[in-house]
C-alpha atoms as a PDB file:
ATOM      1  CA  UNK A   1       0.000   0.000   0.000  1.00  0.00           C
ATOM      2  CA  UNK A   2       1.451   3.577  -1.070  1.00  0.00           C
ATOM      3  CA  UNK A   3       1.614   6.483   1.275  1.00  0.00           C
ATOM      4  CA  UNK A   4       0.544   9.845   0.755  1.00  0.00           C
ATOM      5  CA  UNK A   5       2.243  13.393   2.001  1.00  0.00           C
ATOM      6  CA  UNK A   6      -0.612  12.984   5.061  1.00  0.00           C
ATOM      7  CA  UNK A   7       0.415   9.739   6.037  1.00  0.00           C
ATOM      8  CA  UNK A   8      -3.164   8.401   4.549  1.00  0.00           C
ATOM      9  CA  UNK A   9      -3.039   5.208   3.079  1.00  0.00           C
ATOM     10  CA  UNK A  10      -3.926   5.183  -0.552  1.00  0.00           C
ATOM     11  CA  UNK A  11      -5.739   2.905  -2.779  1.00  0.00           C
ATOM     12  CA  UNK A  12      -2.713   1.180  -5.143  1.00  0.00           C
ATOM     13  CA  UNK A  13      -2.986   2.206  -8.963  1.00  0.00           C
ATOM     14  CA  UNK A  14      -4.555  -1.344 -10.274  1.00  0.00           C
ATOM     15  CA  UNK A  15      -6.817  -1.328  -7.494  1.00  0.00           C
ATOM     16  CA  UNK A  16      -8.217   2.270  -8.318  1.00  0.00           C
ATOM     17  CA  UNK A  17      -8.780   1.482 -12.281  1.00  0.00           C
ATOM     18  CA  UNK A  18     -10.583  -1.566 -11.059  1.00  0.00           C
ATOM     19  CA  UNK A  19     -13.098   0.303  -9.108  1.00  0.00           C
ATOM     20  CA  UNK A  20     -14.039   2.532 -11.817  1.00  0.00           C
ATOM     21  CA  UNK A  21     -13.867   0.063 -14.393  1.00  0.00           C
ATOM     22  CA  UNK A  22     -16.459  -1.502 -11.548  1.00  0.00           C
ATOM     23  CA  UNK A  23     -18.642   0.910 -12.254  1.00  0.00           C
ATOM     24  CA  UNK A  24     -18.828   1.186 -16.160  1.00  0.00           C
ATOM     25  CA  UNK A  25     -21.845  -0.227 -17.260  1.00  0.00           C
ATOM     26  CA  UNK A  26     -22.738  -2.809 -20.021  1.00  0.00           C
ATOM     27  CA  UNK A  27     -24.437  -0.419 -22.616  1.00  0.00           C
ATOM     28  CA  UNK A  28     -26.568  -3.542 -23.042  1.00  0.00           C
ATOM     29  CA  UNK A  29     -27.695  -3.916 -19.613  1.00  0.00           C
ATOM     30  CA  UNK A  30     -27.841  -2.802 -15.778  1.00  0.00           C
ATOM     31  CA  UNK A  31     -24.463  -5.089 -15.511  1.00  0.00           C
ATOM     32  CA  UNK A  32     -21.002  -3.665 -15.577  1.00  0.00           C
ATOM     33  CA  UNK A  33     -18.309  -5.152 -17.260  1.00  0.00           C
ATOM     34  CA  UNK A  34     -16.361  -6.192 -14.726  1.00  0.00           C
ATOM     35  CA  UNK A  35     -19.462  -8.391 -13.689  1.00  0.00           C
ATOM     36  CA  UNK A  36     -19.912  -9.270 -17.136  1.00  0.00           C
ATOM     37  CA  UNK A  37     -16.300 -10.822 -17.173  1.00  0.00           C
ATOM     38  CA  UNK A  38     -15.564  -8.151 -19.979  1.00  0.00           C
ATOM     39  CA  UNK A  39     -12.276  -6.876 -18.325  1.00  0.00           C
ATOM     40  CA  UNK A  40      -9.513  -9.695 -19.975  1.00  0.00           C
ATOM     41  CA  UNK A  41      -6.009  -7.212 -18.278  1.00  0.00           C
ATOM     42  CA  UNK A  42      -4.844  -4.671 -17.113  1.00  0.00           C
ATOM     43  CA  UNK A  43      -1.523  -3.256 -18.059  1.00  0.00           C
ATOM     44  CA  UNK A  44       0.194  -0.342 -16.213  1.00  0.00           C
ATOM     45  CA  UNK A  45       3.480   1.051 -17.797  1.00  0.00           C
ATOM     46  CA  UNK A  46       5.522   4.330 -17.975  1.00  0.00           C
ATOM     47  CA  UNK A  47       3.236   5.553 -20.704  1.00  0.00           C
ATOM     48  CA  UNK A  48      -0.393   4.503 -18.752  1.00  0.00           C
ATOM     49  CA  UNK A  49      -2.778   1.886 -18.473  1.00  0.00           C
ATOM     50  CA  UNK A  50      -4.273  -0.802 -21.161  1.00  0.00           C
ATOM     51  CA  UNK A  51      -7.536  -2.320 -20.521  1.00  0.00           C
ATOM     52  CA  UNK A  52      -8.155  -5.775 -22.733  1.00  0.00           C
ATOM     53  CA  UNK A  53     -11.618  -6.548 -23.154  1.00  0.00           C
ATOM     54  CA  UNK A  54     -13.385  -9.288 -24.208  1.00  0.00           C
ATOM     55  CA  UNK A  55     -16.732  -8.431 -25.579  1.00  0.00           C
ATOM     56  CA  UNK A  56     -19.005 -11.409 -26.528  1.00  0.00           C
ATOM     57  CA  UNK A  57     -19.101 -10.989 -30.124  1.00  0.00           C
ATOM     58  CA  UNK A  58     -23.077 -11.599 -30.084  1.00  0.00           C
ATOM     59  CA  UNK A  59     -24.453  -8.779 -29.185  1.00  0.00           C
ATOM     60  CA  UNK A  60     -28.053  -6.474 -29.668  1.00  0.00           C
ATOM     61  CA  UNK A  61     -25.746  -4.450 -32.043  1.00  0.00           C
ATOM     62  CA  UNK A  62     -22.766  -3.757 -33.299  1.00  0.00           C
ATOM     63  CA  UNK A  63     -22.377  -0.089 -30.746  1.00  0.00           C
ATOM     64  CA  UNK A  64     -22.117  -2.600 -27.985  1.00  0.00           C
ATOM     65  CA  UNK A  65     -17.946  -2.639 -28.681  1.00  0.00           C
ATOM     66  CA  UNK A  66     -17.937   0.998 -29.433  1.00  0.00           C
ATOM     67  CA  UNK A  67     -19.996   2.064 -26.334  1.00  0.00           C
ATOM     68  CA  UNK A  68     -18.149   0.090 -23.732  1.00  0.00           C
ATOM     69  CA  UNK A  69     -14.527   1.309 -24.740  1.00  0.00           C
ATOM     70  CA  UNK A  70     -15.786   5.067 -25.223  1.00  0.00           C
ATOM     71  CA  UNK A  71     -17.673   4.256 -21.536  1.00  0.00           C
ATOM     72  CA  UNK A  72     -14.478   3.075 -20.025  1.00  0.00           C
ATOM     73  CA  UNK A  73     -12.116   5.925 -21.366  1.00  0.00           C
ATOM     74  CA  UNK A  74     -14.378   8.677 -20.105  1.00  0.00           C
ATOM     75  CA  UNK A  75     -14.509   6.444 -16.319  1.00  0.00           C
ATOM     76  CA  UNK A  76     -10.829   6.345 -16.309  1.00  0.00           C
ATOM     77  CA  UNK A  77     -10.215   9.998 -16.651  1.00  0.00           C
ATOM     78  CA  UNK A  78     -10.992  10.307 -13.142  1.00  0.00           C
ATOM     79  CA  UNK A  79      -7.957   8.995 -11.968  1.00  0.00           C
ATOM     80  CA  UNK A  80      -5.464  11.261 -11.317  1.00  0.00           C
ATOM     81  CA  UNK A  81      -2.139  10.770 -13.004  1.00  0.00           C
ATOM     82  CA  UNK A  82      -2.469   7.689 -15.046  1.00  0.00           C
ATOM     83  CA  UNK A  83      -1.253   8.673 -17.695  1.00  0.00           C
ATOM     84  CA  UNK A  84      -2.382   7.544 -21.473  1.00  0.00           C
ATOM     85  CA  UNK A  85      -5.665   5.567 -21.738  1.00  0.00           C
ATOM     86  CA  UNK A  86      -5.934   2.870 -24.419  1.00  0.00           C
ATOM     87  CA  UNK A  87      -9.159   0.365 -24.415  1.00  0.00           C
ATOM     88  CA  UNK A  88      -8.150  -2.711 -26.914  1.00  0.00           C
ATOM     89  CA  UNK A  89     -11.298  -5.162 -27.916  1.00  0.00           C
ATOM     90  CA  UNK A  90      -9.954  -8.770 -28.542  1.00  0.00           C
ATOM     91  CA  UNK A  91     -11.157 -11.191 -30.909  1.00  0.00           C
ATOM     92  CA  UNK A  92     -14.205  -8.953 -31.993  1.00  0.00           C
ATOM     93  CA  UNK A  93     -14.983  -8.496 -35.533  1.00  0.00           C
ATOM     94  CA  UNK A  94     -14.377  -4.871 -34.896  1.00  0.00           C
ATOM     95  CA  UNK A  95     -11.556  -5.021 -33.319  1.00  0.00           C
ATOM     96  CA  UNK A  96      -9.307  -3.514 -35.988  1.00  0.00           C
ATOM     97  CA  UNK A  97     -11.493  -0.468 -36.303  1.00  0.00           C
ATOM     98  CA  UNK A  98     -11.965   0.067 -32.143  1.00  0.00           C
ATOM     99  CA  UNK A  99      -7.912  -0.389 -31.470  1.00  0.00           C
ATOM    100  CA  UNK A 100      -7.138   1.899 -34.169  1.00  0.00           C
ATOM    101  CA  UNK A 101      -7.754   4.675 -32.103  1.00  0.00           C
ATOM    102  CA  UNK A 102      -9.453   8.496 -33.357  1.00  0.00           C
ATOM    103  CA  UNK A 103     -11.645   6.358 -35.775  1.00  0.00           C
ATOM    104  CA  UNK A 104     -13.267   4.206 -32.390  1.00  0.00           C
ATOM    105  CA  UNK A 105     -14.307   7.966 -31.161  1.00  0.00           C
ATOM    106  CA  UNK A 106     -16.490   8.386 -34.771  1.00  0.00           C
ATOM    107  CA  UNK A 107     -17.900   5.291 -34.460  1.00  0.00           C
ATOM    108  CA  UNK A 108     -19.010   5.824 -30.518  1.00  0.00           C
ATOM    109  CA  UNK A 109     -20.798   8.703 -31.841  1.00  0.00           C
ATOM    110  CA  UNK A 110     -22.718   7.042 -34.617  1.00  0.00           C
ATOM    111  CA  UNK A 111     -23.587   4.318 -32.174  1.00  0.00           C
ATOM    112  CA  UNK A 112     -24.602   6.320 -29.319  1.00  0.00           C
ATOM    113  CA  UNK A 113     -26.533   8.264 -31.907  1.00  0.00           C
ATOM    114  CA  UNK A 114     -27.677   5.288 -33.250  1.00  0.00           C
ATOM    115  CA  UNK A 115     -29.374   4.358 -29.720  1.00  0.00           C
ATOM    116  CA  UNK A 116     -30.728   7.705 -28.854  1.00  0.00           C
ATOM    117  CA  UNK A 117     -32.688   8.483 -32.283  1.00  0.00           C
ATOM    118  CA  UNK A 118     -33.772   5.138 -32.228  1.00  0.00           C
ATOM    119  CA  UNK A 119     -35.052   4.667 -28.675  1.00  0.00           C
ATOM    120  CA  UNK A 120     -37.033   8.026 -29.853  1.00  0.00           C
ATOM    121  CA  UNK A 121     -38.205   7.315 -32.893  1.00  0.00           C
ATOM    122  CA  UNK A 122     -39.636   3.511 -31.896  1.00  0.00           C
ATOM    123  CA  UNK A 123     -41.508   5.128 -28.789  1.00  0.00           C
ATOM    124  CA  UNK A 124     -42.711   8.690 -30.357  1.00  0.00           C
ATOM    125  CA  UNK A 125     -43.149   6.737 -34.273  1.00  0.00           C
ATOM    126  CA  UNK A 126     -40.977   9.560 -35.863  1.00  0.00           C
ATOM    127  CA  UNK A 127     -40.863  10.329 -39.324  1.00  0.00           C
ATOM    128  CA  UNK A 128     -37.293  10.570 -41.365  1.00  0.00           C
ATOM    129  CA  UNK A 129     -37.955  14.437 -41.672  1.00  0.00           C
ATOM    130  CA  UNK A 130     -39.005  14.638 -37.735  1.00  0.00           C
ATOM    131  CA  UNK A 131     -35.600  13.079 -37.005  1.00  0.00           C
ATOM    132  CA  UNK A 132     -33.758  15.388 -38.804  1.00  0.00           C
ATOM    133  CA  UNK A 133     -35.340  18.370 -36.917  1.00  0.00           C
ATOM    134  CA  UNK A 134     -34.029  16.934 -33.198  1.00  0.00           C
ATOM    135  CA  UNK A 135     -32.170  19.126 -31.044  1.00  0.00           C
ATOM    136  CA  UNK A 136     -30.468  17.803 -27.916  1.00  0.00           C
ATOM    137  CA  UNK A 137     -33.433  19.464 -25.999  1.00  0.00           C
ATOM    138  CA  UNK A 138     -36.043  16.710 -27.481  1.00  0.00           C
ATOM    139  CA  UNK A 139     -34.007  13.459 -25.745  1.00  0.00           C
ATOM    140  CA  UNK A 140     -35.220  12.053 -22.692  1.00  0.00           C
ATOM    141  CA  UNK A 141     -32.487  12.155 -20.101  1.00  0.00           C
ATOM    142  CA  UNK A 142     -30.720   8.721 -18.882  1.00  0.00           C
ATOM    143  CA  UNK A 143     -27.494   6.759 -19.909  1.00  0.00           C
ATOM    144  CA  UNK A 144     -27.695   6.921 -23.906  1.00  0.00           C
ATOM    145  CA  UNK A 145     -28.397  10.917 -24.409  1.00  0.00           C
ATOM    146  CA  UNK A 146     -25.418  11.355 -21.620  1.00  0.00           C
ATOM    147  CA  UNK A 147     -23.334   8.772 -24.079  1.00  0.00           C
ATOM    148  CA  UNK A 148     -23.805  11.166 -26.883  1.00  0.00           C
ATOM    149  CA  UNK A 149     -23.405  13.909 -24.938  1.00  0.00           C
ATOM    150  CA  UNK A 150     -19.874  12.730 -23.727  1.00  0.00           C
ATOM    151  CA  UNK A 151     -18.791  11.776 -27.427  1.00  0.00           C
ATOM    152  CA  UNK A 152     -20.224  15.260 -28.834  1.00  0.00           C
ATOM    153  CA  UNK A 153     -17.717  16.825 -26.459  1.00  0.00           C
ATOM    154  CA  UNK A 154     -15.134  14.721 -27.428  1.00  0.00           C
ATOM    155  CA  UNK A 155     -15.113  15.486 -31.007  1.00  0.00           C
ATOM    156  CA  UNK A 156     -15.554  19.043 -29.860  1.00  0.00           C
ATOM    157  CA  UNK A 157     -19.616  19.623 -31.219  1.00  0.00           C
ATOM    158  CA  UNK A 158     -21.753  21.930 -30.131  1.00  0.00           C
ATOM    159  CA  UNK A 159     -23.376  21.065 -26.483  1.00  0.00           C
ATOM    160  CA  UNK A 160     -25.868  23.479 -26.762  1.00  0.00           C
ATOM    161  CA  UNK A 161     -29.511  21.998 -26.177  1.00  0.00           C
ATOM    162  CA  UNK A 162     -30.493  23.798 -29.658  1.00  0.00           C
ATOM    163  CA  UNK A 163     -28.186  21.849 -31.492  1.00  0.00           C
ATOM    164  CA  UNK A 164     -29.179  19.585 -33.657  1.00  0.00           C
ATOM    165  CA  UNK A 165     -29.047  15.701 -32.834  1.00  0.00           C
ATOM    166  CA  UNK A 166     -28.446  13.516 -36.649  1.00  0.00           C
ATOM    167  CA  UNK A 167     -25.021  14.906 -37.166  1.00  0.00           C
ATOM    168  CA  UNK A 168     -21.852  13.464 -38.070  1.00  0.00           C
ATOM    169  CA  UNK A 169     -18.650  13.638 -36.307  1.00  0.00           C
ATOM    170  CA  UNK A 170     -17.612  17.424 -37.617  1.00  0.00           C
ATOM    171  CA  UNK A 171     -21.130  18.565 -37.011  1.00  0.00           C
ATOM    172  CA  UNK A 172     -22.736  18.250 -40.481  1.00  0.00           C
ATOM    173  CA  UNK A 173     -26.584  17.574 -41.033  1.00  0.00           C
ATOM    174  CA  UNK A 174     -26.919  13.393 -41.696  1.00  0.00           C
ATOM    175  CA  UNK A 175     -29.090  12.264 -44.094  1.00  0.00           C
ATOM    176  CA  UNK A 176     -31.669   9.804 -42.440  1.00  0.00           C
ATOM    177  CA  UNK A 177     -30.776   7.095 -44.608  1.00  0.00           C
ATOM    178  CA  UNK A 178     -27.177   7.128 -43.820  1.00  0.00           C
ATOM    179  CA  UNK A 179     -27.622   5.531 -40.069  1.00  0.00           C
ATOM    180  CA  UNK A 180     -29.207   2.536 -39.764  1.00  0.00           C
ATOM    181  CA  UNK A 181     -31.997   2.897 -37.110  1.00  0.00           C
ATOM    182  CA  UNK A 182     -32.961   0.136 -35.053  1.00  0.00           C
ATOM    183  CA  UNK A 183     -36.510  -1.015 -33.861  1.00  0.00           C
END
């Protein structure tokens, strides 16, 4: 156990990533991924820490991969000094695209979008041109509109609550046929 200045113990490094990473939830479920099993290693080095995870490759949808390494990135930011954060997916289909880094952040965003206009449109029976009108304002609050709130700010898009929801990653109006929306 480390010491601190005050002579108060302190939780050691592993130990603190593991609580957060206690706390991420499955974007699937009320289960984190740590009681999921998700969490394969973690590797602490000079540079930061490398979280392994094995997502089942059967999922609801192809976001689940996305979701849960842009989930446990934003989580781990809380922890003071550690340094560079790097979420690798093994043996997933997507796994090329998620480790490869800026491109995993563009396809959070489509995915968390993905969930929120969905979840919207199946319960309010939207039409393609009612989509397109959203602004931040018009999603209910919970996990997914604070997902696509967290990977708006990433990509550095507008936060304001008039802004408008089907965009892309540098803030351009989507077409409605260019996500896939699921039921």
């Amino acid at each position: 156990m480390e010491v601190d200045d005050m002579n108060e113990p302190t939780m050691p490094l592993e130990a603190q990533i593991m609580a957060v990473l206690s706390t991420v939830a499955n974007p699937e479920s009320d289960q984190t991924i740590t009681e999921l099993g998700y969490v394969r290693t973690v590797t602490i080095d000079d540079k930061g820490v490398t979280i392994n995870l094995q997502v089942p490759p059967v999922s609801t949808s192809q976001s689940h991969a996305y979701l849960s390494a842009f989930e446990i990135q934003n989580a781990l930011r809380e922890v003071g000094g550690i340094g560079a954060i790097e979420v690798l997916l093994d043996d997933h289909a997507d796994s090329d695209t998620t480790n490869a880094g800026p491109a995993f952040l563009r396809k959070a965003h489509q995915a968390a979008l993905e969930r929120c206009v969905s979840a919207l449109a199946a319960r309010d029976s939207l039409t393609p041109s009612a989509i397109q009108r959203l602004i931040l304002r018009d999603l209910p609050d919970g996990r997914d509109k604070t997902r696509l709130l967290h990977c708006r700010y990433a990509l550095g898009l507008s936060m304001c609550l008039n802004s408008k929801v089907f965009v892309d990653d540098e803030g351009r109006p989507l077409p409605v046929d260019e996500l896939p929306l699921r039921a």
